[in-house]
C-alpha atoms as a PDB file:
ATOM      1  CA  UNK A   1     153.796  80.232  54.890  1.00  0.00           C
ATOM      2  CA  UNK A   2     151.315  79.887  51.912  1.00  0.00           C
ATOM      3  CA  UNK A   3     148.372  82.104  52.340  1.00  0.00           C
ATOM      4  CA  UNK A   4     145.751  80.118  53.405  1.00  0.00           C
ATOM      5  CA  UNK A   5     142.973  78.504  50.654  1.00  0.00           C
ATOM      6  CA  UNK A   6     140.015  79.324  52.889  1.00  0.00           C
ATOM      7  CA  UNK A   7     138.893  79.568  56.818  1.00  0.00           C
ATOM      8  CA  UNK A   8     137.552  76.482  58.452  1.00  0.00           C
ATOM      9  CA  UNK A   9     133.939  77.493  59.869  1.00  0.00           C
ATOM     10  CA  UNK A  10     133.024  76.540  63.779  1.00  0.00           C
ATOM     11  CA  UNK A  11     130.769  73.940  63.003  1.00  0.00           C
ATOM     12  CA  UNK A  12     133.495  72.166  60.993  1.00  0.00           C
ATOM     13  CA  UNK A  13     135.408  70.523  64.101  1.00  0.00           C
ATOM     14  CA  UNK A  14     132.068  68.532  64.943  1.00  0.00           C
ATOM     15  CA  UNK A  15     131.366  66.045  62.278  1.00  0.00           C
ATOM     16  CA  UNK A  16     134.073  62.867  62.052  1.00  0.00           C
ATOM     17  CA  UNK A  17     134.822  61.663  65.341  1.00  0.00           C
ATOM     18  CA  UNK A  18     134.405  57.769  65.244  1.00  0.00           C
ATOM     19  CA  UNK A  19     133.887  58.264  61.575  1.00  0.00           C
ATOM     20  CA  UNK A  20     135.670  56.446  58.411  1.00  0.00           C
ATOM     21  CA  UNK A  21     139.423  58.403  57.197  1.00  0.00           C
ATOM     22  CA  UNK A  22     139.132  59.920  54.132  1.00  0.00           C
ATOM     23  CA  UNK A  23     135.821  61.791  54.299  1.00  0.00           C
ATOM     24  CA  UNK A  24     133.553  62.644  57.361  1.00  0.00           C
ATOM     25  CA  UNK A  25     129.930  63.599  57.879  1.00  0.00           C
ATOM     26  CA  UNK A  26     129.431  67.143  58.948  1.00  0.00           C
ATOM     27  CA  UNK A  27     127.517  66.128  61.853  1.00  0.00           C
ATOM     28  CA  UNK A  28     128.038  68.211  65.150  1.00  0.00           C
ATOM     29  CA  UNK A  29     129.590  65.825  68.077  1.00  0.00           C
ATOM     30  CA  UNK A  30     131.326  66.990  71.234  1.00  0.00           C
ATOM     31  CA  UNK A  31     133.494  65.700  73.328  1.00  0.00           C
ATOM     32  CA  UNK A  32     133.210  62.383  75.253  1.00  0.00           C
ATOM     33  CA  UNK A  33     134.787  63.323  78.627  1.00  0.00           C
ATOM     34  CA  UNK A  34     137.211  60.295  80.102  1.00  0.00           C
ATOM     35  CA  UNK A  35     137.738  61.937  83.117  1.00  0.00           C
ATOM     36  CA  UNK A  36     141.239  59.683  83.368  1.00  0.00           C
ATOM     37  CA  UNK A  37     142.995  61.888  80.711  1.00  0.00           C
ATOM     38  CA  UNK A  38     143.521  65.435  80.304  1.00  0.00           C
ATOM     39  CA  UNK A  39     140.676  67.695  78.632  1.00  0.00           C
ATOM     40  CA  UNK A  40     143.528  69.391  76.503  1.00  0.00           C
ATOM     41  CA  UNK A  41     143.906  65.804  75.393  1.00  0.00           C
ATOM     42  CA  UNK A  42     140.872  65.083  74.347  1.00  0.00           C
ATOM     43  CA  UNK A  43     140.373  68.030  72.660  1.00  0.00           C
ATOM     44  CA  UNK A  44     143.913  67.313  70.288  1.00  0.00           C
ATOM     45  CA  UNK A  45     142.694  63.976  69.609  1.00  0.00           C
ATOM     46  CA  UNK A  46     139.300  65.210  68.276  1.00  0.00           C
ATOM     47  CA  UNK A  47     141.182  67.996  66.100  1.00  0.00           C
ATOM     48  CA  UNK A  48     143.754  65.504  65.098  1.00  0.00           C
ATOM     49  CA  UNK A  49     141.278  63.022  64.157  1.00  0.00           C
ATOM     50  CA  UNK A  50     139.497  65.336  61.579  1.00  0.00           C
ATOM     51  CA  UNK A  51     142.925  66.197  60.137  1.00  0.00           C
ATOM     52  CA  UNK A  52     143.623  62.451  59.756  1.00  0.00           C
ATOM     53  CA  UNK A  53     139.922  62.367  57.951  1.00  0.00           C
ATOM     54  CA  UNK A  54     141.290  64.826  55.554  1.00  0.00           C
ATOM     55  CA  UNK A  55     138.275  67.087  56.484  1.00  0.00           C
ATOM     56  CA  UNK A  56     140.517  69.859  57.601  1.00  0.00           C
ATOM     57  CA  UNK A  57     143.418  70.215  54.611  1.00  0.00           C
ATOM     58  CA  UNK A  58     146.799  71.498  54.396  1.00  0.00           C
ATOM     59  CA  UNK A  59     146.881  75.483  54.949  1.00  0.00           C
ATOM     60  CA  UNK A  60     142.944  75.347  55.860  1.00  0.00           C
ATOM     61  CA  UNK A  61     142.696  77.458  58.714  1.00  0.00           C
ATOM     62  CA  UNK A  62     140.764  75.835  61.646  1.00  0.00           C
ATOM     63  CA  UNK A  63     138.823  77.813  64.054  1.00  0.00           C
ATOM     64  CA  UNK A  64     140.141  80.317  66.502  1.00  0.00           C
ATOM     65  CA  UNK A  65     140.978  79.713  69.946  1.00  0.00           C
ATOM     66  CA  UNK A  66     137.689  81.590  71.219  1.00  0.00           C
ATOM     67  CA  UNK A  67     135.688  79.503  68.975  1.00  0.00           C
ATOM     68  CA  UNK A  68     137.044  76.457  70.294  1.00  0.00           C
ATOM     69  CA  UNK A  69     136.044  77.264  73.774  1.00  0.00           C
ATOM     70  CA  UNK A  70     132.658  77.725  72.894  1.00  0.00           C
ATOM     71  CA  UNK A  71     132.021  74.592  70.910  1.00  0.00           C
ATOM     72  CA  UNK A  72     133.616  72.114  73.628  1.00  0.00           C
ATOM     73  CA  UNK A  73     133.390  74.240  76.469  1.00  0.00           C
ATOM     74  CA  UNK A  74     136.612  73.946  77.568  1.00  0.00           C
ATOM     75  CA  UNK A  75     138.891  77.095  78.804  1.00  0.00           C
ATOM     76  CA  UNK A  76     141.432  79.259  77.053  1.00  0.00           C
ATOM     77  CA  UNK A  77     144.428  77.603  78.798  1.00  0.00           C
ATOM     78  CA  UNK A  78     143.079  73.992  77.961  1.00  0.00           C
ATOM     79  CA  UNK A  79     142.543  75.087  73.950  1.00  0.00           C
ATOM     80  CA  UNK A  80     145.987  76.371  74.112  1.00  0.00           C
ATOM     81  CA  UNK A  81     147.635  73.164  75.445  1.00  0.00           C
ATOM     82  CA  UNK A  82     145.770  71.076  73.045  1.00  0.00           C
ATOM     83  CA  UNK A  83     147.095  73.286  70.251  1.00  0.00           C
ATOM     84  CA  UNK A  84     150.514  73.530  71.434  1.00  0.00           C
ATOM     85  CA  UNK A  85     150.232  70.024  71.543  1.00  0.00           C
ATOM     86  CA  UNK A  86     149.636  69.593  68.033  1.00  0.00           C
ATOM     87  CA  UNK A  87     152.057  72.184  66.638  1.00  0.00           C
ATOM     88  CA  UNK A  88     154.659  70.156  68.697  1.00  0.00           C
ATOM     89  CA  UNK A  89     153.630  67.099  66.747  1.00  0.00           C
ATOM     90  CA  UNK A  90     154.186  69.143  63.379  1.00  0.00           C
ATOM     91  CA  UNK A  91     150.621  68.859  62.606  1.00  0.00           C
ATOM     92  CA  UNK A  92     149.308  72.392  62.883  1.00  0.00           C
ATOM     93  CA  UNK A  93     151.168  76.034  62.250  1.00  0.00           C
ATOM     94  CA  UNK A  94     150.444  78.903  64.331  1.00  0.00           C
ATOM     95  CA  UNK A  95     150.679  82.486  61.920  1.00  0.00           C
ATOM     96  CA  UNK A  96     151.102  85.435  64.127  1.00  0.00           C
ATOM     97  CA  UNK A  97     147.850  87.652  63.773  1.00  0.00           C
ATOM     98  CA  UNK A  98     146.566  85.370  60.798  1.00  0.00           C
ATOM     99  CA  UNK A  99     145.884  82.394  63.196  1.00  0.00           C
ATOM    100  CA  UNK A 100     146.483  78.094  63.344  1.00  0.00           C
ATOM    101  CA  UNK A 101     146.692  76.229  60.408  1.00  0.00           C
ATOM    102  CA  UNK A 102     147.223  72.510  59.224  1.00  0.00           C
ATOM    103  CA  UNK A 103     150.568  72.015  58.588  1.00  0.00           C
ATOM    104  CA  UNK A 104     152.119  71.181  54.813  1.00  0.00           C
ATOM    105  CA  UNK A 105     152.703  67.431  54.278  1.00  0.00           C
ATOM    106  CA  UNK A 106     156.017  66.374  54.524  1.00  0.00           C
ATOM    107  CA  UNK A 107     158.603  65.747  52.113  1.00  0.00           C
ATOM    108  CA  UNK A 108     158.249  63.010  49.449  1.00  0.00           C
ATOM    109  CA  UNK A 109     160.945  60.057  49.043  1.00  0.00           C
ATOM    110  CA  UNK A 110     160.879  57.337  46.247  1.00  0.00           C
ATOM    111  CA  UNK A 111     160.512  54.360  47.540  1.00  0.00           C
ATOM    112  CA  UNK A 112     160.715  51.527  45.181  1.00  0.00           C
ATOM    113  CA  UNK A 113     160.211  50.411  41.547  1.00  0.00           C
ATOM    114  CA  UNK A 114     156.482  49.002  41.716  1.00  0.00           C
ATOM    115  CA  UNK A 115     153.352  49.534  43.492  1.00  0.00           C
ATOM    116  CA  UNK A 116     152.901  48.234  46.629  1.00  0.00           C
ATOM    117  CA  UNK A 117     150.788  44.923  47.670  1.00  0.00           C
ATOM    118  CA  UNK A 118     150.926  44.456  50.655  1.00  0.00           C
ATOM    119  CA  UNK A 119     149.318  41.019  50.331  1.00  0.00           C
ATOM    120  CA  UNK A 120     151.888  39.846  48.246  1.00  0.00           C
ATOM    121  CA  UNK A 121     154.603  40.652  50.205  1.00  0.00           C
ATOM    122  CA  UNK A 122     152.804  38.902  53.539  1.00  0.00           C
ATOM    123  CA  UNK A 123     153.027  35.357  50.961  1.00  0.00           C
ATOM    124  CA  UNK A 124     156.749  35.990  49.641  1.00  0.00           C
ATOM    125  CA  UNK A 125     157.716  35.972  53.358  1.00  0.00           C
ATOM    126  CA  UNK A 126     155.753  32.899  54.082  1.00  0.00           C
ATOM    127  CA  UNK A 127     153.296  35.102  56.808  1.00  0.00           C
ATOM    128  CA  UNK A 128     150.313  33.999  57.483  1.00  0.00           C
ATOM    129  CA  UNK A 129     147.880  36.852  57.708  1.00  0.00           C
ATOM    130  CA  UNK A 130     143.867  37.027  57.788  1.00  0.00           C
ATOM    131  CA  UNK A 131     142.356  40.465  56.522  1.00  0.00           C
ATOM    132  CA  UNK A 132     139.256  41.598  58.501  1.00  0.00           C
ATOM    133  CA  UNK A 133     136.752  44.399  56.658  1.00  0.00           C
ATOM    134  CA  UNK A 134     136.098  46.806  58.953  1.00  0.00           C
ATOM    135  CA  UNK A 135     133.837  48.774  56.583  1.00  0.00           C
ATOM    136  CA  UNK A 136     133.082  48.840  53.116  1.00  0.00           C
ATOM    137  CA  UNK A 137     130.735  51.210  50.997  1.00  0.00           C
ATOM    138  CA  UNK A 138     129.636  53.344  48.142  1.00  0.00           C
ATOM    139  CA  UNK A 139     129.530  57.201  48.758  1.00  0.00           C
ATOM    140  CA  UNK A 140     129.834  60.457  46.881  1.00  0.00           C
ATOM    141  CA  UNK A 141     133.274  61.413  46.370  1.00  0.00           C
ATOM    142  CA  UNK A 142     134.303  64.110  48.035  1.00  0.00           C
ATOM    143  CA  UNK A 143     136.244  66.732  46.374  1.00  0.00           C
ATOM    144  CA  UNK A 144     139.462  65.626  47.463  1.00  0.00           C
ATOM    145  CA  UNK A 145     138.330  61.978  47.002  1.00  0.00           C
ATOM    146  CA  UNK A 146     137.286  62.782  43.032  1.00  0.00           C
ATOM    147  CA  UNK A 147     140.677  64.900  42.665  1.00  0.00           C
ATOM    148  CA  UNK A 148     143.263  61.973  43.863  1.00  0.00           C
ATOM    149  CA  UNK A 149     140.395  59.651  41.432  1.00  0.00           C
ATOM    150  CA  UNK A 150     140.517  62.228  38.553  1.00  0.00           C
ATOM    151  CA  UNK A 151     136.453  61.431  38.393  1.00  0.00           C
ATOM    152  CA  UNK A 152     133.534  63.436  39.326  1.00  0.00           C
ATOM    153  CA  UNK A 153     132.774  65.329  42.588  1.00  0.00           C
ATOM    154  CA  UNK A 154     129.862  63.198  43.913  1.00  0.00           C
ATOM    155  CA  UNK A 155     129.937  60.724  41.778  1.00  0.00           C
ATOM    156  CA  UNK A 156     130.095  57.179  43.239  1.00  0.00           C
ATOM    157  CA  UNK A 157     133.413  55.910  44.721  1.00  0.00           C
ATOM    158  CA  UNK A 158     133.947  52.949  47.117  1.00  0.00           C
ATOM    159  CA  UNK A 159     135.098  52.911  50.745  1.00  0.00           C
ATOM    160  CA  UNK A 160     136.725  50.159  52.468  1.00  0.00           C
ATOM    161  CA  UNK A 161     138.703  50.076  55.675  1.00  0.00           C
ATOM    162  CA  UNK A 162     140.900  46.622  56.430  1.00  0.00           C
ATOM    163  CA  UNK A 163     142.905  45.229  59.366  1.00  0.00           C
ATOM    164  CA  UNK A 164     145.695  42.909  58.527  1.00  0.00           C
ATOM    165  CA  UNK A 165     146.612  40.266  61.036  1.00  0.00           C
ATOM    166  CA  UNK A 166     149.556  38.052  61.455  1.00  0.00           C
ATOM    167  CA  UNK A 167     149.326  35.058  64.206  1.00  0.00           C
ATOM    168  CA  UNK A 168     146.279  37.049  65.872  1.00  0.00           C
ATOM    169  CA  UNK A 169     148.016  40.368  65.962  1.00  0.00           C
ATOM    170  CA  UNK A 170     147.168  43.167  63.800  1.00  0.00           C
ATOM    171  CA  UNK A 171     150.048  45.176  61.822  1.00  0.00           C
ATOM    172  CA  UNK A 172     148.077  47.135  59.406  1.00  0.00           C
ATOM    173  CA  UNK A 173     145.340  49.355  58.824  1.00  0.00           C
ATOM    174  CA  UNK A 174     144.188  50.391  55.416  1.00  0.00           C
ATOM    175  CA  UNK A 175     141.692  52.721  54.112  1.00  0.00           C
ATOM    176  CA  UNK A 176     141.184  52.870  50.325  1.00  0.00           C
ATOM    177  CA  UNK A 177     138.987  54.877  48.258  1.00  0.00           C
ATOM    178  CA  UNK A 178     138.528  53.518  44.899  1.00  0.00           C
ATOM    179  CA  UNK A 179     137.252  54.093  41.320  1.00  0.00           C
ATOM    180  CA  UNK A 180     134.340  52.177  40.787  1.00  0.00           C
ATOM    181  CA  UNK A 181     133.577  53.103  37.325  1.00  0.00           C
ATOM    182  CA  UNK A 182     136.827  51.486  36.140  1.00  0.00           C
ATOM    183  CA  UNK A 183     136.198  48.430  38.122  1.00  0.00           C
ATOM    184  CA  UNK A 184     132.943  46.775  37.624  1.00  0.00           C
ATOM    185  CA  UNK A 185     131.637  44.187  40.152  1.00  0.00           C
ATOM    186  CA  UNK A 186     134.743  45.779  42.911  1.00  0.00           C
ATOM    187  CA  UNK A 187     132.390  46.019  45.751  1.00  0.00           C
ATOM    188  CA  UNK A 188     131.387  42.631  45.474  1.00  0.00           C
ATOM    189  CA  UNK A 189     134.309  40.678  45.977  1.00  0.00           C
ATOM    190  CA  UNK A 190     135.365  38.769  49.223  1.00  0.00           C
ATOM    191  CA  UNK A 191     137.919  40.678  50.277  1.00  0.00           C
ATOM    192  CA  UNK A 192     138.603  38.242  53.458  1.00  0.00           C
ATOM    193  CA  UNK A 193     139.773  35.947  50.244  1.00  0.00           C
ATOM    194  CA  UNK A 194     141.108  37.964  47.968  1.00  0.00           C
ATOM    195  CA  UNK A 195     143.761  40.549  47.814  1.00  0.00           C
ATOM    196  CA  UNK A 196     142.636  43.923  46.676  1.00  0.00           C
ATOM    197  CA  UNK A 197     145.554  44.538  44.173  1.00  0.00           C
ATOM    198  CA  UNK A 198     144.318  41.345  42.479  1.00  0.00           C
ATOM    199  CA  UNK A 199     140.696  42.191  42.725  1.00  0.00           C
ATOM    200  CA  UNK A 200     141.622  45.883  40.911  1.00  0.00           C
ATOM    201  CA  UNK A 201     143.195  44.019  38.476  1.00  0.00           C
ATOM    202  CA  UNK A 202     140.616  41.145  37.472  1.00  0.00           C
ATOM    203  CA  UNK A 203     137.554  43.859  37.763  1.00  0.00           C
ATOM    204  CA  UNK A 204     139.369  46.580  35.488  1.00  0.00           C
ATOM    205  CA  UNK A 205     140.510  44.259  32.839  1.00  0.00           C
ATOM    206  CA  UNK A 206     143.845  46.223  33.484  1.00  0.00           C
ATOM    207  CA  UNK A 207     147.031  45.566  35.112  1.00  0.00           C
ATOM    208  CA  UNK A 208     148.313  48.006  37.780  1.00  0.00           C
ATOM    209  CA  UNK A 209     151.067  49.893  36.558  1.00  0.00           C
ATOM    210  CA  UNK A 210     151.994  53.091  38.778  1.00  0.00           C
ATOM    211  CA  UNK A 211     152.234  54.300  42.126  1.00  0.00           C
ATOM    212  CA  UNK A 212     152.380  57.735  43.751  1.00  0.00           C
ATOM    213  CA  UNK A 213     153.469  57.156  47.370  1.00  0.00           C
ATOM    214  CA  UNK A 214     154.224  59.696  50.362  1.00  0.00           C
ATOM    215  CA  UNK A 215     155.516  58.649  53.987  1.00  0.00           C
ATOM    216  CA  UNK A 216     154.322  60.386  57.165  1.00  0.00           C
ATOM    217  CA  UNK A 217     154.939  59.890  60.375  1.00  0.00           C
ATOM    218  CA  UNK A 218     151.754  60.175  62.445  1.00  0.00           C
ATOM    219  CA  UNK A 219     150.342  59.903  66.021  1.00  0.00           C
ATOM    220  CA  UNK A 220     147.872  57.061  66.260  1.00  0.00           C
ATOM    221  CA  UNK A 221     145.262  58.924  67.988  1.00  0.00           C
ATOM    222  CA  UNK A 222     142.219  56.711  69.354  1.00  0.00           C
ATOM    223  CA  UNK A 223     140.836  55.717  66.540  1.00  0.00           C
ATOM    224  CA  UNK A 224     143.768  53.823  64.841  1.00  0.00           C
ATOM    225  CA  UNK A 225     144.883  52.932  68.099  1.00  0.00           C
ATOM    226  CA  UNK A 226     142.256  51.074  69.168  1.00  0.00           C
ATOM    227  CA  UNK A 227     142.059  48.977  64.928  1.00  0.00           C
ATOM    228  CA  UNK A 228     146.110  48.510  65.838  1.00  0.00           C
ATOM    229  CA  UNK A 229     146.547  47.892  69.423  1.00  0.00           C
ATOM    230  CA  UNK A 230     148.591  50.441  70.133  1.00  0.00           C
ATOM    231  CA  UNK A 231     148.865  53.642  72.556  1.00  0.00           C
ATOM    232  CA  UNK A 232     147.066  56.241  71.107  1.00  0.00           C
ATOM    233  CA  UNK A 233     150.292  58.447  71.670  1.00  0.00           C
ATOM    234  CA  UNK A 234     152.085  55.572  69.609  1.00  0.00           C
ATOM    235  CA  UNK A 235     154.284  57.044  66.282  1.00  0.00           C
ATOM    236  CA  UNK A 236     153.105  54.863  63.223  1.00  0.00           C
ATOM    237  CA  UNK A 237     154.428  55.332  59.821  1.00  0.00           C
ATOM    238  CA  UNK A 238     151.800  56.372  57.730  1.00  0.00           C
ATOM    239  CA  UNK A 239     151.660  55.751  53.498  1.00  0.00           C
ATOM    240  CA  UNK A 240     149.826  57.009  51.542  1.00  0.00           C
ATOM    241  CA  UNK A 241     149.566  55.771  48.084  1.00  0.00           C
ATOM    242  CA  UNK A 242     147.232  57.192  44.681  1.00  0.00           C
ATOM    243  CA  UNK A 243     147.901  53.648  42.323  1.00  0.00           C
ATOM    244  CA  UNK A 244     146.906  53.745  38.488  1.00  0.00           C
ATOM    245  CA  UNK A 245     146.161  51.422  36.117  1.00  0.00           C
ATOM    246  CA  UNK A 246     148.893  50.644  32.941  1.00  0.00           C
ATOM    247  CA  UNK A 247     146.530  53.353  31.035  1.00  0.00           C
ATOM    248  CA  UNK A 248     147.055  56.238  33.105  1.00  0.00           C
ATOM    249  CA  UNK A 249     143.856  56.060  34.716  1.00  0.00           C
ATOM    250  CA  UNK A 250     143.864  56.280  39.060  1.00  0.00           C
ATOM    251  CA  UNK A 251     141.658  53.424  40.374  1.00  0.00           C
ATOM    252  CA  UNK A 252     143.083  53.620  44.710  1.00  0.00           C
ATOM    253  CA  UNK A 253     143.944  56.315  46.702  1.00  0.00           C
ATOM    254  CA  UNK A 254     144.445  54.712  49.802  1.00  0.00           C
ATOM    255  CA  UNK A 255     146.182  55.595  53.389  1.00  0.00           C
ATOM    256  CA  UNK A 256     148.049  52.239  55.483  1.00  0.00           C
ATOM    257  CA  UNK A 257     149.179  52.900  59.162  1.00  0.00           C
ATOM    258  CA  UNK A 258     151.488  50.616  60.264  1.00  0.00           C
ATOM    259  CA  UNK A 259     151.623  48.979  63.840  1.00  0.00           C
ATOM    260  CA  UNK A 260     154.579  50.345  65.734  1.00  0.00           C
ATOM    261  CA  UNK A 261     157.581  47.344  64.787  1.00  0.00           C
ATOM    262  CA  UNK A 262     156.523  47.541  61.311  1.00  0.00           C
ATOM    263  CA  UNK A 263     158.847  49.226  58.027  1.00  0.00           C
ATOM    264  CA  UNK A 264     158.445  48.851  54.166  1.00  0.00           C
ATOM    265  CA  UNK A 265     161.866  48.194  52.382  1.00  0.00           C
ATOM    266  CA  UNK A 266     161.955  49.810  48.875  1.00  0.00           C
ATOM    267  CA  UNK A 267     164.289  50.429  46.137  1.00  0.00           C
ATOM    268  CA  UNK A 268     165.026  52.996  44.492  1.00  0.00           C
ATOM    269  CA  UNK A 269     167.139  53.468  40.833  1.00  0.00           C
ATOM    270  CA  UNK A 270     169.110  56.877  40.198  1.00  0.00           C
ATOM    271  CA  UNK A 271     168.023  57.315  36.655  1.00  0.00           C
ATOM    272  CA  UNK A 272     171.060  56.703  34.012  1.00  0.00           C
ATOM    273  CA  UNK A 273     171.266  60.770  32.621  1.00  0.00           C
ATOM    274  CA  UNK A 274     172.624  62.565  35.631  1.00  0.00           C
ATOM    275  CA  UNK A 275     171.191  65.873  36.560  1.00  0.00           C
ATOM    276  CA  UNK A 276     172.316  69.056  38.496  1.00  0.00           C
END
């Protein structure tokens, strides 16, 4: 394995639970105790959480075992099970006498010709769908945030979180952090009306031209399972997507879970000079 970028401090783990994807607060929170599920868990859905809130990176190291029990608590063999848990899921890496990590991401696949909208393809297959916004806002970028954006760390970029609907039932969640300074007048729009592709489009002056895309496959956890209707244990196929403008310039980096029963259908075109 790589050798790690830097250690994750104890006070990390607390901030995110409940929180938006993409970047979390650094407030401290503990566990809420359901005393009808295991403690182990609870504690890998807390830990998973933050990873899904890209506040703990691939090859951060998160905190040891020792400091786990003293945030939450919670005894050696519990903290054990919760990270076994987690490496069985592919999500962490355990170095002997270095520590746990978060895994690498997996593998990227092309998946089609055009960026996605997902919109769009709802109409061409004559689905009606209603889009509820569970959150929108401005906020400083986070690092991460102003690298995927190419603009400045904590400068302003815009937050929004949807649920798509079809007949009453939801089928997507997406989370989208976006480049307001290319867009002016984004946070604004009616985005129960209007489709954010278009919006992107109409506020830049630009047409959407690219689309870097990556497909996990992720464990709800509580928090999507509760936007989704799911199981929190449910698999969902997770894109994620970084989308620029016909200029070069990124404007979305967003993440879409998809309901369990849901699959996107690309295409993909071997280029005409073969290569070894």
């Amino acid at each position: 394995m790589a050798n790690p970028m830097r250690a994750a401090t104890v006070a990390e783990i607390g901030g995110g639970i409940g929180q938006t994807a993409g970047e979390r607060a650094s407030s401290a929170v503990g566990v809420e105790l359901n005393h009808k599920e295991a403690l182990y868990t609870q504690l890998a859905s807390v830990i998973r959480e933050r990873i899904y809130a890209r506040a703990w990176t691939p090859r951060m190291k998160i905190p040891s075992e020792h400091a786990l029990m003293a945030q939450f608590g919670m005894a050696r063999g519990t903290v054990r099970k919760a990270l076994k848990l987690l490496v069985d899921e592919g999500m962490l890496v355990q170095v002997r006498g270095s520590g746990t990590y978060v895994a690498e991401p997996g593998i990227s696949h092309p998946a089609g010709i055009r960026p996605l909208s997902f919109a769009e393809s709802l109409r061409e297959q004559g689905q009606d769908f209603r889009t509820r916004v569970i959150e929108k806002r401005i906020s400083p970028a986070s690092p991460e945030v102003a690298s995927e954006l190419r603009i400045e760390e904590g400068g302003e970029a815009m937050f929004m979180r949807r649920v798509r609907t079809v007949h009453g039932e939801p089928i997507m969640c997406q989370e989208s952090w976006l480049n307001i300074k290319e867009c002016p007048g984004l946070f604004d729009v009616d985005y129960t009306q209007e489709s954010l592709f278009d919006a992107v489009q109409t506020c830049a002056g630009r047409k959407v031209k690219t689309s870097h895309m990556r497909y996990m496959a992720r464990v709800a956890g509580h928090e999507h399972g509760e936007l989704l209707d799911c199981d929190e244990s449910a698999a969902l196929l997770l894109l994620e997507q970084t989308i620029s403008l016909e200029d070069g310039v990124p404007v979305e980096w967003c993440s879409t879970w998809f309901k369990p029963g849901q699959s996107v259908v690309g295409t993909a075109v071997q280029p005409d000079e073969s290569r070894a």
